[in-house]
Structures are given as structure tokens and as C-alpha cells.
N, C-alpha and C. Protein backbone atom coordinates (compact mmCIF):
# COMPACT_ATOMS: atom_id res chain seq x y z
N UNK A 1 4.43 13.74 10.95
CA UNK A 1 3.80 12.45 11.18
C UNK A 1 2.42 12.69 11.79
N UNK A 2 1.76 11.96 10.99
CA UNK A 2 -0.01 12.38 12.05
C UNK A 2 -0.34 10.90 11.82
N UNK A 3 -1.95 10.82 12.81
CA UNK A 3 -2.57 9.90 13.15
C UNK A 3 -4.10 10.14 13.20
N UNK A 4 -5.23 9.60 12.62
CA UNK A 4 -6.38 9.84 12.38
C UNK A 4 -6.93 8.48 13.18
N UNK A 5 -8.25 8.67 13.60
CA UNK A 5 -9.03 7.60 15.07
C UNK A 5 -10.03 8.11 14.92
N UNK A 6 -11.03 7.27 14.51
CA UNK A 6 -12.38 7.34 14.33
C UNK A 6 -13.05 6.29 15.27
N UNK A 7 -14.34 7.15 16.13
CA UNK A 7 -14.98 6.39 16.89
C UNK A 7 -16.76 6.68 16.65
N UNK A 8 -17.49 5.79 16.93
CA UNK A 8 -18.81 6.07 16.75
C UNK A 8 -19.59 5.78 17.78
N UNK A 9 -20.12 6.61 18.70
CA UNK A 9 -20.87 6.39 20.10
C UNK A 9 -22.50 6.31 19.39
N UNK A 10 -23.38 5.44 19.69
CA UNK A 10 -24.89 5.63 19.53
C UNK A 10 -25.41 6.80 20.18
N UNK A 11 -26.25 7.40 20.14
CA UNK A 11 -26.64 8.47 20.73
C UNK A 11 -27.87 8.07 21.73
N UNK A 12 -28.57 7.08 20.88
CA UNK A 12 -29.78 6.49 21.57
C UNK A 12 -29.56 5.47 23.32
N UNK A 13 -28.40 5.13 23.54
CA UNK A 13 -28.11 4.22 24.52
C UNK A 13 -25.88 5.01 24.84
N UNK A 14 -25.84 5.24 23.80
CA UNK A 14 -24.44 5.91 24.64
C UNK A 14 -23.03 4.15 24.41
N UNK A 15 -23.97 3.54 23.38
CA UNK A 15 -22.55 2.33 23.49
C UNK A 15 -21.97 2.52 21.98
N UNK A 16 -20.89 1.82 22.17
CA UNK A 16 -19.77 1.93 20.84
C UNK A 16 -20.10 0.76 20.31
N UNK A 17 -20.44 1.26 18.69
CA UNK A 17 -19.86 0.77 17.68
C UNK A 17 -18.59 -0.08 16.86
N UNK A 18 -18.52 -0.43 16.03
CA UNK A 18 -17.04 -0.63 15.72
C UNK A 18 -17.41 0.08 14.31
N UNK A 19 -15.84 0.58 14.02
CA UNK A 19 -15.78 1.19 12.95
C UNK A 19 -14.09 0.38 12.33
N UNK A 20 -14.35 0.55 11.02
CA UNK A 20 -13.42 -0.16 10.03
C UNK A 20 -12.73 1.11 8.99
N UNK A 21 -11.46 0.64 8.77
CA UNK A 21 -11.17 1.48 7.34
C UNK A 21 -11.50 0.78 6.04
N UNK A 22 -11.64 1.24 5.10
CA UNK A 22 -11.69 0.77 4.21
C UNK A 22 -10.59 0.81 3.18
N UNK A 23 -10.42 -0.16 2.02
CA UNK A 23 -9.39 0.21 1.17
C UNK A 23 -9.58 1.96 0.19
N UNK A 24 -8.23 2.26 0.48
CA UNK A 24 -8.76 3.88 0.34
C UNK A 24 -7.07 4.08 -0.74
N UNK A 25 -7.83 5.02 -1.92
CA UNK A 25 -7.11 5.12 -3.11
C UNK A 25 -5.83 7.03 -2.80
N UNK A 26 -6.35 7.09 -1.51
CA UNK A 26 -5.77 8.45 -1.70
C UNK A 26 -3.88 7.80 -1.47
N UNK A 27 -3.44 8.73 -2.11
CA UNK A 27 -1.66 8.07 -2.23
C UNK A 27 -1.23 8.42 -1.02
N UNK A 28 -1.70 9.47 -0.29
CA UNK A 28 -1.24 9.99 1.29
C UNK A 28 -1.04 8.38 2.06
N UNK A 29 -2.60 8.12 2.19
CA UNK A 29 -2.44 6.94 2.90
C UNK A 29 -2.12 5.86 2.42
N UNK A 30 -1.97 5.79 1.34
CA UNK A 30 -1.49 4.41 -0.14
C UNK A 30 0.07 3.79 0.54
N UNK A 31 0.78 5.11 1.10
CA UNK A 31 1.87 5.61 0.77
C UNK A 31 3.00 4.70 1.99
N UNK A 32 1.89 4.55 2.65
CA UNK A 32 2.51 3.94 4.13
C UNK A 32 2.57 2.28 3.80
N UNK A 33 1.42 2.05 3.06
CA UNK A 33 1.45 0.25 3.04
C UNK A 33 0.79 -0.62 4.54
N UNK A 34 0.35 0.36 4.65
CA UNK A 34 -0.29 0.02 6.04
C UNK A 34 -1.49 -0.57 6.43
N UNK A 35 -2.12 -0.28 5.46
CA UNK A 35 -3.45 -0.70 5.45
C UNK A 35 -3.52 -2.02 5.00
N UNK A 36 -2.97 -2.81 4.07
CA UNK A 36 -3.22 -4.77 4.62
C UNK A 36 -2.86 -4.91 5.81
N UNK A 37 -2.64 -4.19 6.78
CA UNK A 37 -3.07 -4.69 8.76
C UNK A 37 -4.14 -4.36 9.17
N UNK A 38 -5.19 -3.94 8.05
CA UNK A 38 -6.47 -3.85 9.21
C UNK A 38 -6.05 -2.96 10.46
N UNK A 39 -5.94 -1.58 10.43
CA UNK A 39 -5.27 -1.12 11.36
C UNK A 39 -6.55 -0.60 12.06
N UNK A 40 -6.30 0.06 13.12
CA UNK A 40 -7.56 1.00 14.25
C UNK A 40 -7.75 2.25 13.56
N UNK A 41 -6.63 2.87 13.70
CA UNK A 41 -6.10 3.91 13.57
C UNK A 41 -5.41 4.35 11.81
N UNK A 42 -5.19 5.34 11.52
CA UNK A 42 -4.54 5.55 10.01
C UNK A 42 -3.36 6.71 10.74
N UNK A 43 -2.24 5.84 10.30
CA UNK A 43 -0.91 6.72 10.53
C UNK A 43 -0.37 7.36 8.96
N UNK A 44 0.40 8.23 9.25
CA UNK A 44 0.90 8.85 7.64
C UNK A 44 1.76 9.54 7.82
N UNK A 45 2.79 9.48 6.97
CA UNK A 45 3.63 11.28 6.91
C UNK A 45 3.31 12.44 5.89
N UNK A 46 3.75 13.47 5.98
CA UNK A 46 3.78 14.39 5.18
C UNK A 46 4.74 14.26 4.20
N UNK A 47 5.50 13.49 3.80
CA UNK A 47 6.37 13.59 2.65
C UNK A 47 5.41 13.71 1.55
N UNK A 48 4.45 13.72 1.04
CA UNK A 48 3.89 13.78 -0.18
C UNK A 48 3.29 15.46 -0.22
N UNK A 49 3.65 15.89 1.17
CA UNK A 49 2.52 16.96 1.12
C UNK A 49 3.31 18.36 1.55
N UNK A 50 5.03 17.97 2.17
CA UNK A 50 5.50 18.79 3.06
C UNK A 50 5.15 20.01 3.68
N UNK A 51 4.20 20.02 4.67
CA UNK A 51 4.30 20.20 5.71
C UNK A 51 3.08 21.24 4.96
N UNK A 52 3.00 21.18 3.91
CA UNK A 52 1.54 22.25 3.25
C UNK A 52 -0.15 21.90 3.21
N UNK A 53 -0.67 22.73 3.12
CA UNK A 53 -2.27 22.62 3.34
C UNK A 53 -2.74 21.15 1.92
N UNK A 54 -3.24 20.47 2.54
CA UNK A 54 -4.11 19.11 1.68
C UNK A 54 -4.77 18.59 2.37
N UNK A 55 -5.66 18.15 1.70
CA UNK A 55 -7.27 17.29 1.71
C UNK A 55 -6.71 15.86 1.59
N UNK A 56 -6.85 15.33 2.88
CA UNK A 56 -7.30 13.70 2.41
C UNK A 56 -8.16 12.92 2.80
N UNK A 57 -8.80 12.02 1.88
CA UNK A 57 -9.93 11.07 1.95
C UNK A 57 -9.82 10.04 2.58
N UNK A 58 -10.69 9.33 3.51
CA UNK A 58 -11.02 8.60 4.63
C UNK A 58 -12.04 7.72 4.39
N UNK A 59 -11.87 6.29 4.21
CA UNK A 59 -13.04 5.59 3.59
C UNK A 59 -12.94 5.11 4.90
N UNK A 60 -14.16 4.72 5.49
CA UNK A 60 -14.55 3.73 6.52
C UNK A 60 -15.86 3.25 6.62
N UNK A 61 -15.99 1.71 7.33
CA UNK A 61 -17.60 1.40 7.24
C UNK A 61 -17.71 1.44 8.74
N UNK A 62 -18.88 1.01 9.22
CA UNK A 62 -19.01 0.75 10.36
C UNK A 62 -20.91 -0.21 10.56
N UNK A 63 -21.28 -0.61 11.70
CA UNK A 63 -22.24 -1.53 11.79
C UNK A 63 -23.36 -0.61 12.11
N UNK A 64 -23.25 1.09 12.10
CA UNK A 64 -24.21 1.32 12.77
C UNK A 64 -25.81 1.09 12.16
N UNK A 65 -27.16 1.03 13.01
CA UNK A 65 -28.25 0.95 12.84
C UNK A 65 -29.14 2.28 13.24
N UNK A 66 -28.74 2.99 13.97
CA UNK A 66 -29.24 4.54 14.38
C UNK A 66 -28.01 5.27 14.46
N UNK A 67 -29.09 6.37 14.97
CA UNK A 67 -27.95 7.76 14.82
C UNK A 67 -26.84 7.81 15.70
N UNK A 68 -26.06 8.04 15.79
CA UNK A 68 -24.72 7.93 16.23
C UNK A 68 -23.62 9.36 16.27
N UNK A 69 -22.57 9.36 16.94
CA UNK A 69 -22.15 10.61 17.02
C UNK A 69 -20.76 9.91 16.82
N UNK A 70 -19.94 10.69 15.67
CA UNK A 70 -18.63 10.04 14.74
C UNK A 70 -17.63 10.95 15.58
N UNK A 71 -16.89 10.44 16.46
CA UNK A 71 -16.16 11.73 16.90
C UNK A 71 -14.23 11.47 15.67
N UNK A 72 -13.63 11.96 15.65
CA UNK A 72 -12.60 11.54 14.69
C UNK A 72 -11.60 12.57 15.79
N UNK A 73 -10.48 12.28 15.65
CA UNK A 73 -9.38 12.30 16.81
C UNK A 73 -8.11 12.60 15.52
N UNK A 74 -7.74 14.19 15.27
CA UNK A 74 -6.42 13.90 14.83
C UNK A 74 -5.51 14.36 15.49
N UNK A 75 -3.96 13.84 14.81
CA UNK A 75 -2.94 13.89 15.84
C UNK A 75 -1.93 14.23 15.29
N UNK A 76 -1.00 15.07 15.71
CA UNK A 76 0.26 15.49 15.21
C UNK A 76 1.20 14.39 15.99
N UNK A 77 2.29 13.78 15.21
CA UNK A 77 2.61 12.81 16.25
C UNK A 77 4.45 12.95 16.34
N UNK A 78 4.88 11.94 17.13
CA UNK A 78 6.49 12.57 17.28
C UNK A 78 7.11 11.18 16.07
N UNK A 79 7.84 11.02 15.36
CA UNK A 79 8.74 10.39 14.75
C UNK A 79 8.69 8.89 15.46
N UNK A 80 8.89 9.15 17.02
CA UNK A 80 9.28 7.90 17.43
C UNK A 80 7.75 7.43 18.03
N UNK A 81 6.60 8.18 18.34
CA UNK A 81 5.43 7.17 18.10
C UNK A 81 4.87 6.55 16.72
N UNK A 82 5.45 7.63 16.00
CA UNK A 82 4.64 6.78 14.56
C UNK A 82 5.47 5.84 13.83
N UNK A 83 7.03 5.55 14.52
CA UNK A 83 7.40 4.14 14.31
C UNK A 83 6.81 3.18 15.18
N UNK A 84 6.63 3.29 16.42
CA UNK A 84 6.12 2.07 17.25
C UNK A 84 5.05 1.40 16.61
N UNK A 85 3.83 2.72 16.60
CA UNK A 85 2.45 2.50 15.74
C UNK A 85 2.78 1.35 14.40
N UNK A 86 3.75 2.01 13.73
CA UNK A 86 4.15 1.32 12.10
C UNK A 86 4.29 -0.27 12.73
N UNK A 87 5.39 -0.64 13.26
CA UNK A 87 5.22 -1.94 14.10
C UNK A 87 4.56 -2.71 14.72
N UNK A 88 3.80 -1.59 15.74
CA UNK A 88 2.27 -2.19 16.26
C UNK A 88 1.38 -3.20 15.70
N UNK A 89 1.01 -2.68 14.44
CA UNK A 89 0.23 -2.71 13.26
C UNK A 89 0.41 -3.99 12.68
N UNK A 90 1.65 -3.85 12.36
CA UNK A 90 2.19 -5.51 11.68
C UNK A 90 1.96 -6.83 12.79
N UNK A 91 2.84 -6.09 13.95
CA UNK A 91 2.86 -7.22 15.19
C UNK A 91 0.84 -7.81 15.37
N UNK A 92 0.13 -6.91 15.45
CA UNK A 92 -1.04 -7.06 15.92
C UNK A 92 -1.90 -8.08 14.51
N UNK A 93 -1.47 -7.53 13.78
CA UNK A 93 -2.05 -8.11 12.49
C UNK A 93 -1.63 -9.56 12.44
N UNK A 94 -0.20 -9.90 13.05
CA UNK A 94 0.63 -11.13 12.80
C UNK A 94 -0.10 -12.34 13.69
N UNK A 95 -0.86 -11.64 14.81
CA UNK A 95 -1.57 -12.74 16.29
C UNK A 95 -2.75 -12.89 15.25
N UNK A 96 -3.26 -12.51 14.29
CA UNK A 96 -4.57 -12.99 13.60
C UNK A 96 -4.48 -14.32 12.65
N UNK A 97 -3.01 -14.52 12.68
CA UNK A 97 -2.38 -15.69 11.55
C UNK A 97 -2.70 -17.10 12.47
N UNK A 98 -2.81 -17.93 11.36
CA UNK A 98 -2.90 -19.32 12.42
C UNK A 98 -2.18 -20.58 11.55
N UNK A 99 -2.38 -21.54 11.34
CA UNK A 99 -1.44 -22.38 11.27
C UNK A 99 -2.37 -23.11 9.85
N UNK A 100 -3.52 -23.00 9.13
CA UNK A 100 -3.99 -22.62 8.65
C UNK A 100 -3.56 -21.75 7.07
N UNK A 101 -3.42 -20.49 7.93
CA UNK A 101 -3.38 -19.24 6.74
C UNK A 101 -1.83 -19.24 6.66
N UNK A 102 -0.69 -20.07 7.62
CA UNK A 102 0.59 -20.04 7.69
C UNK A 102 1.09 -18.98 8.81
N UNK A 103 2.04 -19.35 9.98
CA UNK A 103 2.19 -18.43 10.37
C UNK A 103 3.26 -17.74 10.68
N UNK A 104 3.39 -16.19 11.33
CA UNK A 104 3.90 -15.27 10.88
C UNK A 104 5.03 -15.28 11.40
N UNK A 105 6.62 -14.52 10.36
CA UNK A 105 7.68 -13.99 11.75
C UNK A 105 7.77 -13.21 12.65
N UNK A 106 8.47 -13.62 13.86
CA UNK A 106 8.57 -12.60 15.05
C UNK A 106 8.38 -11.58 14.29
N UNK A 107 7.70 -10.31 14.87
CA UNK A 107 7.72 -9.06 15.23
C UNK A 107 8.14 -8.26 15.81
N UNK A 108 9.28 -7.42 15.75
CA UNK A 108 10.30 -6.63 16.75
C UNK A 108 9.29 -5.42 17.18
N UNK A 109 8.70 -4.55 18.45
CA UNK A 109 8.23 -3.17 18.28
C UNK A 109 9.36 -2.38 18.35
N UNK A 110 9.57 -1.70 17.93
CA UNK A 110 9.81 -0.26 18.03
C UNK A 110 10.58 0.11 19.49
N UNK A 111 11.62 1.06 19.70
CA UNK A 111 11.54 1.52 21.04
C UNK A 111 12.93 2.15 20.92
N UNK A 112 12.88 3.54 21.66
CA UNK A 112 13.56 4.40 21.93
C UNK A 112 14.47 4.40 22.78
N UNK A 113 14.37 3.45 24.26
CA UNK A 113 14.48 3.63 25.44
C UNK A 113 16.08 2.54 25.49
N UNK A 114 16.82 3.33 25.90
CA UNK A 114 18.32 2.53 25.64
C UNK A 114 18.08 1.98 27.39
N UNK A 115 18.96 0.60 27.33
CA UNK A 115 18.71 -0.51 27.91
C UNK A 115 17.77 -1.03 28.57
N UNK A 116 16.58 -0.70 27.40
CA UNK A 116 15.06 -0.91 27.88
C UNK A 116 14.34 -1.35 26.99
N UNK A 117 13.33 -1.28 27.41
CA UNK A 117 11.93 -1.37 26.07
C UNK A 117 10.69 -0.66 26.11
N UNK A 118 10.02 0.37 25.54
CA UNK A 118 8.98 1.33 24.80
C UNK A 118 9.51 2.07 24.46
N UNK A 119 8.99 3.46 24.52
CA UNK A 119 9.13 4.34 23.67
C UNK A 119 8.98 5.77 24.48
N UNK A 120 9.29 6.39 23.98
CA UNK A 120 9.12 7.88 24.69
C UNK A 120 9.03 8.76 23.33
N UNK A 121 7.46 9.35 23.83
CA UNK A 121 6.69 10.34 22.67
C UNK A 121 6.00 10.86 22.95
N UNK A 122 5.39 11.35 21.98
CA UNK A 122 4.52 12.48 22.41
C UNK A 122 3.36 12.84 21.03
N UNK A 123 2.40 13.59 20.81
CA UNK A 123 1.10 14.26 19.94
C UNK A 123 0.31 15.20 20.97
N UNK A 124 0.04 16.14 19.72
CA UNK A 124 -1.07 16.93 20.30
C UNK A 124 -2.17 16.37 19.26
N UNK A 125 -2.94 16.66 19.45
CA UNK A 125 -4.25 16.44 18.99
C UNK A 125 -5.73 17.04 18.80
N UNK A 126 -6.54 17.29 17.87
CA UNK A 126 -7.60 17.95 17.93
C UNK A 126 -8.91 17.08 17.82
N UNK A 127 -10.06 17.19 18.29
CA UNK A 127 -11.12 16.24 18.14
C UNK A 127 -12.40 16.73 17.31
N UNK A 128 -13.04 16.32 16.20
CA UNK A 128 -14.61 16.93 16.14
C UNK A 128 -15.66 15.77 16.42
N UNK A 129 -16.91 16.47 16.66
CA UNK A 129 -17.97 15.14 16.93
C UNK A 129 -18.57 15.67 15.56
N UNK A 130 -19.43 14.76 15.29
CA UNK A 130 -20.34 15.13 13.94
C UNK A 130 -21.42 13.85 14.48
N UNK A 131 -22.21 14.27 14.32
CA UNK A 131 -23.57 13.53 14.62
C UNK A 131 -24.00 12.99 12.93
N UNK A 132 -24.48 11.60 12.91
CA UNK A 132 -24.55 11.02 11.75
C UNK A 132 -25.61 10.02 11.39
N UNK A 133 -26.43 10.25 10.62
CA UNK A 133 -27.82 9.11 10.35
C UNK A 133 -27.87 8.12 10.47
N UNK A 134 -27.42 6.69 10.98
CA UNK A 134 -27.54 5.09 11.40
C UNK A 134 -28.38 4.88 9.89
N UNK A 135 -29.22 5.06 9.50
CA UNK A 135 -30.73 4.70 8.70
C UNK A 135 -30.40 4.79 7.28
């Protein structure tokens, strides 16, 4: 289970951006159904790939106007965070509904914790920055 997080700091003043995914054709991430939530983050498993070396593609936009520094955050993740996340996603997406667009059913999250509620998990994670043209 992994997790990909893309952030974009300006370089010129040091404030954040927002950054977006975009609709993205690779089947890795196709694969989850995740992406009509407008998510932060891109969660995935390896079943398409088990557990072997692959390339996958990452569409995202973002607002920037100058140069900027893209840092991207990946994550090896445990089973039981990348169900919460899977839930997260829906639940968070569901508070954007209004009465209007029709609105949504409860949302259960996720959770591990017997006669409780969250989760107990864990990721390691690696980070790169890449500095990137605004212009």
C-alpha cells in the first residue's frame, strides 16, 4: 500500500500553493476509484504491480505564478492506514454535497481500535524537492 503528497512552497516569499490531481489514465491509480473525491493525497496498492519495480504517472495542476519548490512525499503505508485514508476520502468528499447537488449517506471511517475509534498504523516515507518554473 503506498501514498503519494505533493506540495508546492514559492521560493520567492516561502508561502504554499495549492496543488490538485488531475484525472490520470495510469490503471495503478485508475484502479482504486478514488479519484472522483478530489483527494489531497493519491493512495494505491500494488496488486497490479506485486511488489515489482514500475513507473507511474502523476497528473497534477496547481495555481503557481513563479518559481516554486515541488516537494512530493512518498509513503509505504500499513493496510490499516490506507483503509482509513480510502474512507477519509469519501467521508471528506461527502461534506462538499449540499442539498442542491443532493445529499450524501453517512460515512463510516475506518478503525482498528476494538472498543474504540481510529486507527493504529504506521509508513515510512521518502521525500524529493525539485525546484520548478511558475512562468
Amino acid at each position: 500500500f503506498y501514498e503519494v503528497q505533493l506540495s508546492a512552497k514559492y521560493i520567492i516569499d516561502n508561502n504554499y500553493t495549492s496543488i490538485w490531481f488531475k484525472k490520470n489514465s495510469d490503471p495503478i491509480i485508475t484502479s482504486t476509484g478514488l479519484l472522483d473525491y478530489n483527494p489531497k493525497t493519491l493512495i494505491f496498492t500494488d496488486k497490479m504491480f506485486d511488489g515489482k519495480h514500475c513507473s507511474v504517472k502523476i497528473y497534477f495542476a496547481t495555481q503557481a505564478y513563479a518559481d516554486y519548490n515541488l516537494t512530493i512525499t512518498f509513503r509505504s503505508v500499513s493496510e490499516s492506514y490506507y483503509k482509513y485514508k480510502e474512507r477519509q476520502f469519501a467521508y471528506l468528499f461527502s461534506l462538499e454535497n449540499d442539498i442542491f447537488s443532493g445529499m450524501s449517506e453517512p460515512i463510516n471511517l475506518y478503525s482498528n481500535i476494538t472498543g474504540g475509534y481510529g486507527i493504529f498504523a504506521g509508513y515510512s516515507s521518502d521525500e524529493k524537492i525539485i525546484t520548478v518554473s511558475g512562468k
